[in-house]
C-alpha atoms as a PDB file:
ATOM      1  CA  UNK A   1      16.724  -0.291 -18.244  1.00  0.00           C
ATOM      2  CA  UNK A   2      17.972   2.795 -15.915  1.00  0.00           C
ATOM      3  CA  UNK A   3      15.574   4.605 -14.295  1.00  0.00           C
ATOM      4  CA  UNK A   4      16.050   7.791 -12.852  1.00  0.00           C
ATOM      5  CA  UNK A   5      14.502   9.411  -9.636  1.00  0.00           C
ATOM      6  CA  UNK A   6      12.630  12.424 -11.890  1.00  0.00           C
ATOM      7  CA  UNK A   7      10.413   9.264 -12.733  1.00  0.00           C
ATOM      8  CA  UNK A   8      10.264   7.473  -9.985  1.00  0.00           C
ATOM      9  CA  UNK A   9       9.191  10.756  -7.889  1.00  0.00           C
ATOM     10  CA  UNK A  10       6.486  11.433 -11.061  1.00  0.00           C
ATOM     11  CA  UNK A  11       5.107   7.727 -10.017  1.00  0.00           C
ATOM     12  CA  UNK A  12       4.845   8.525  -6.665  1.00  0.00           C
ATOM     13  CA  UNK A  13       3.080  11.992  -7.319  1.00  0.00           C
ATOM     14  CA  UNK A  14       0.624  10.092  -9.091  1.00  0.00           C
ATOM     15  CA  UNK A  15      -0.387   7.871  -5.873  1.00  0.00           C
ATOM     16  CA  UNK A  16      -0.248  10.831  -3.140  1.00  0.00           C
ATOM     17  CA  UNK A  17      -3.369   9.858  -0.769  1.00  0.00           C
ATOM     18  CA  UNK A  18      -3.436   6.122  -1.471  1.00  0.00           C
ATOM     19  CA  UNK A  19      -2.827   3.096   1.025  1.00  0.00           C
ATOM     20  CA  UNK A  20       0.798   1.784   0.776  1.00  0.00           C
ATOM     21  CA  UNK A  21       2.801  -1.018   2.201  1.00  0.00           C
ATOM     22  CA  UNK A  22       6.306  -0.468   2.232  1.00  0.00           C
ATOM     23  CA  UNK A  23       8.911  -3.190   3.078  1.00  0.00           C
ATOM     24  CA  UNK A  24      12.294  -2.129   3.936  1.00  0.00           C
ATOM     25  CA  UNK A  25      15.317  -4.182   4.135  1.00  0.00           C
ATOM     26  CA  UNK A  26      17.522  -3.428   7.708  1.00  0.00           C
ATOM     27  CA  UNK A  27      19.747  -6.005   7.529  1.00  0.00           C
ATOM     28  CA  UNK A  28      20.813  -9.553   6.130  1.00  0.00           C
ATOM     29  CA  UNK A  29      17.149 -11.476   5.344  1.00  0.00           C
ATOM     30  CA  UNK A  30      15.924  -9.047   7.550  1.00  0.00           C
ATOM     31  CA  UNK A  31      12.667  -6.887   6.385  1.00  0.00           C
ATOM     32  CA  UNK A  32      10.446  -4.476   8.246  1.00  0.00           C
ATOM     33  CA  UNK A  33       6.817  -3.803   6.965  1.00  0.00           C
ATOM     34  CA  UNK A  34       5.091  -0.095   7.484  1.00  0.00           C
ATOM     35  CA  UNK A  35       1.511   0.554   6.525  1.00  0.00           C
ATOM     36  CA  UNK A  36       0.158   3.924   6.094  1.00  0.00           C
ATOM     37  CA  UNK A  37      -1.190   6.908   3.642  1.00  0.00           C
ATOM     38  CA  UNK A  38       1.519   8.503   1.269  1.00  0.00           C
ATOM     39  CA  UNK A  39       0.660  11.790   1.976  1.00  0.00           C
ATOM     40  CA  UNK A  40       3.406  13.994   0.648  1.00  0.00           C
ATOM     41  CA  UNK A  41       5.729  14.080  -1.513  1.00  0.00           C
ATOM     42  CA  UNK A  42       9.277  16.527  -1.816  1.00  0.00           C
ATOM     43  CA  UNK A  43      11.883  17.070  -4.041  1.00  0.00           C
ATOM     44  CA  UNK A  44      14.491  14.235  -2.320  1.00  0.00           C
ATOM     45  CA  UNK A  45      11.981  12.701   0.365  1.00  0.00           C
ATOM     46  CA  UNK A  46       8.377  11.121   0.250  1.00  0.00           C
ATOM     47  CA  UNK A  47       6.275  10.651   3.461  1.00  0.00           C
ATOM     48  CA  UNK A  48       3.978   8.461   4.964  1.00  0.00           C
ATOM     49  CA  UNK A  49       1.737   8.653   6.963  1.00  0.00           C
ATOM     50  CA  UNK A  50       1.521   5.419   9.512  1.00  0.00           C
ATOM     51  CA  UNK A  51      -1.350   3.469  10.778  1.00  0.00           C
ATOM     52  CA  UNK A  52      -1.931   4.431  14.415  1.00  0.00           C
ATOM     53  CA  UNK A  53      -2.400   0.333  15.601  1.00  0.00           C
ATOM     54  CA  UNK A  54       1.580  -0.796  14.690  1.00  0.00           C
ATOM     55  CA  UNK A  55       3.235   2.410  15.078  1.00  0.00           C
ATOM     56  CA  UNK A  56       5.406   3.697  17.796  1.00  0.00           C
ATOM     57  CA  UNK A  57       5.097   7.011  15.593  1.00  0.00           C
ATOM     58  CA  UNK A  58       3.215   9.022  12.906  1.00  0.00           C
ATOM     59  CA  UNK A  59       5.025   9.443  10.029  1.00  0.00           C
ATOM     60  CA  UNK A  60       7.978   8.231   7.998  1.00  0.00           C
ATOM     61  CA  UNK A  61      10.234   9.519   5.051  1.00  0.00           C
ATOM     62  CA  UNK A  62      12.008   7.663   2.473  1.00  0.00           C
ATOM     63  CA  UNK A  63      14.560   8.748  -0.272  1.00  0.00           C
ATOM     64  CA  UNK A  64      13.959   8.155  -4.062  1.00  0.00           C
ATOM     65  CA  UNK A  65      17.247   6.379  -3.900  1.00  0.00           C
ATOM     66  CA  UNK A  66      16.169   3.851  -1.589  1.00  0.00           C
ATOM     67  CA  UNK A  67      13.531   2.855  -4.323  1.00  0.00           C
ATOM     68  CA  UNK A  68      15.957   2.901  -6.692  1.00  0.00           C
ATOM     69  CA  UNK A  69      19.120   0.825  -5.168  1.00  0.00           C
ATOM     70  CA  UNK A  70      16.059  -1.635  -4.045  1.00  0.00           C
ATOM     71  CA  UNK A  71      16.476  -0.908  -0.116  1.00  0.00           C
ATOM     72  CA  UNK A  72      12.679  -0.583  -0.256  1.00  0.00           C
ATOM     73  CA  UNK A  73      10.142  -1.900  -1.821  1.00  0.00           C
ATOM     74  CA  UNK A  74       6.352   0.205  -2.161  1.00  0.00           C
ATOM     75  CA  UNK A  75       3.531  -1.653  -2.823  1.00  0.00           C
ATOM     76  CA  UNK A  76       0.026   0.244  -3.861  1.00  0.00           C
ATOM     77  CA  UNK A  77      -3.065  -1.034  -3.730  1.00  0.00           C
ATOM     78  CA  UNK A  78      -3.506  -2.457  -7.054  1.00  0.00           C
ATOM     79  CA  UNK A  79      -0.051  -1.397  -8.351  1.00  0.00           C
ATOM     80  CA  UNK A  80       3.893  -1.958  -7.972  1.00  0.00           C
ATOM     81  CA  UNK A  81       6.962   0.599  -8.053  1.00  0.00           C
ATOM     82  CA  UNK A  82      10.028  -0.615  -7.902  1.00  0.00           C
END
């Protein structure tokens, strides 16, 4: 089933202010994790805010389209968007 990235930014709205883990693929079997706050979201871009302890800096965006081709995966605290 297609999804498109009105819905996927809806989902996202829905969790602004919640803890998220998001696990991003840089390369072949290689993954990065990033903890942190989602604390805004835009029309192309959402943001998050990192957790001071593992962070070299504050914040991070991400495109809708990375959630969508599957580049990165966002986990919530009880919940899953893919």
């Amino acid at each position: 089933m297609p999804v498109k990235l009105s819905v996927i930014k809806h989902k996202m709205d829905d969790h602004i202010g919640q803890h998220v883990l998001v696990t991003s693929q840089i390369g072949r079997r290689k993954t990065t994790k990033r903890e942190g706050i989602l604390s805004e979201t835009f029309p192309a871009i959402f943001v998050v805010e990192l957790d001071q302890g593992e962070a070299h800096f504050e914040r991070v965006s991400y495109s809708y389209t990375d959630i969508l081709t599957k580049n990165i995966k966002v986990d919530f605290e009880s919940e899953q968007v893919n």
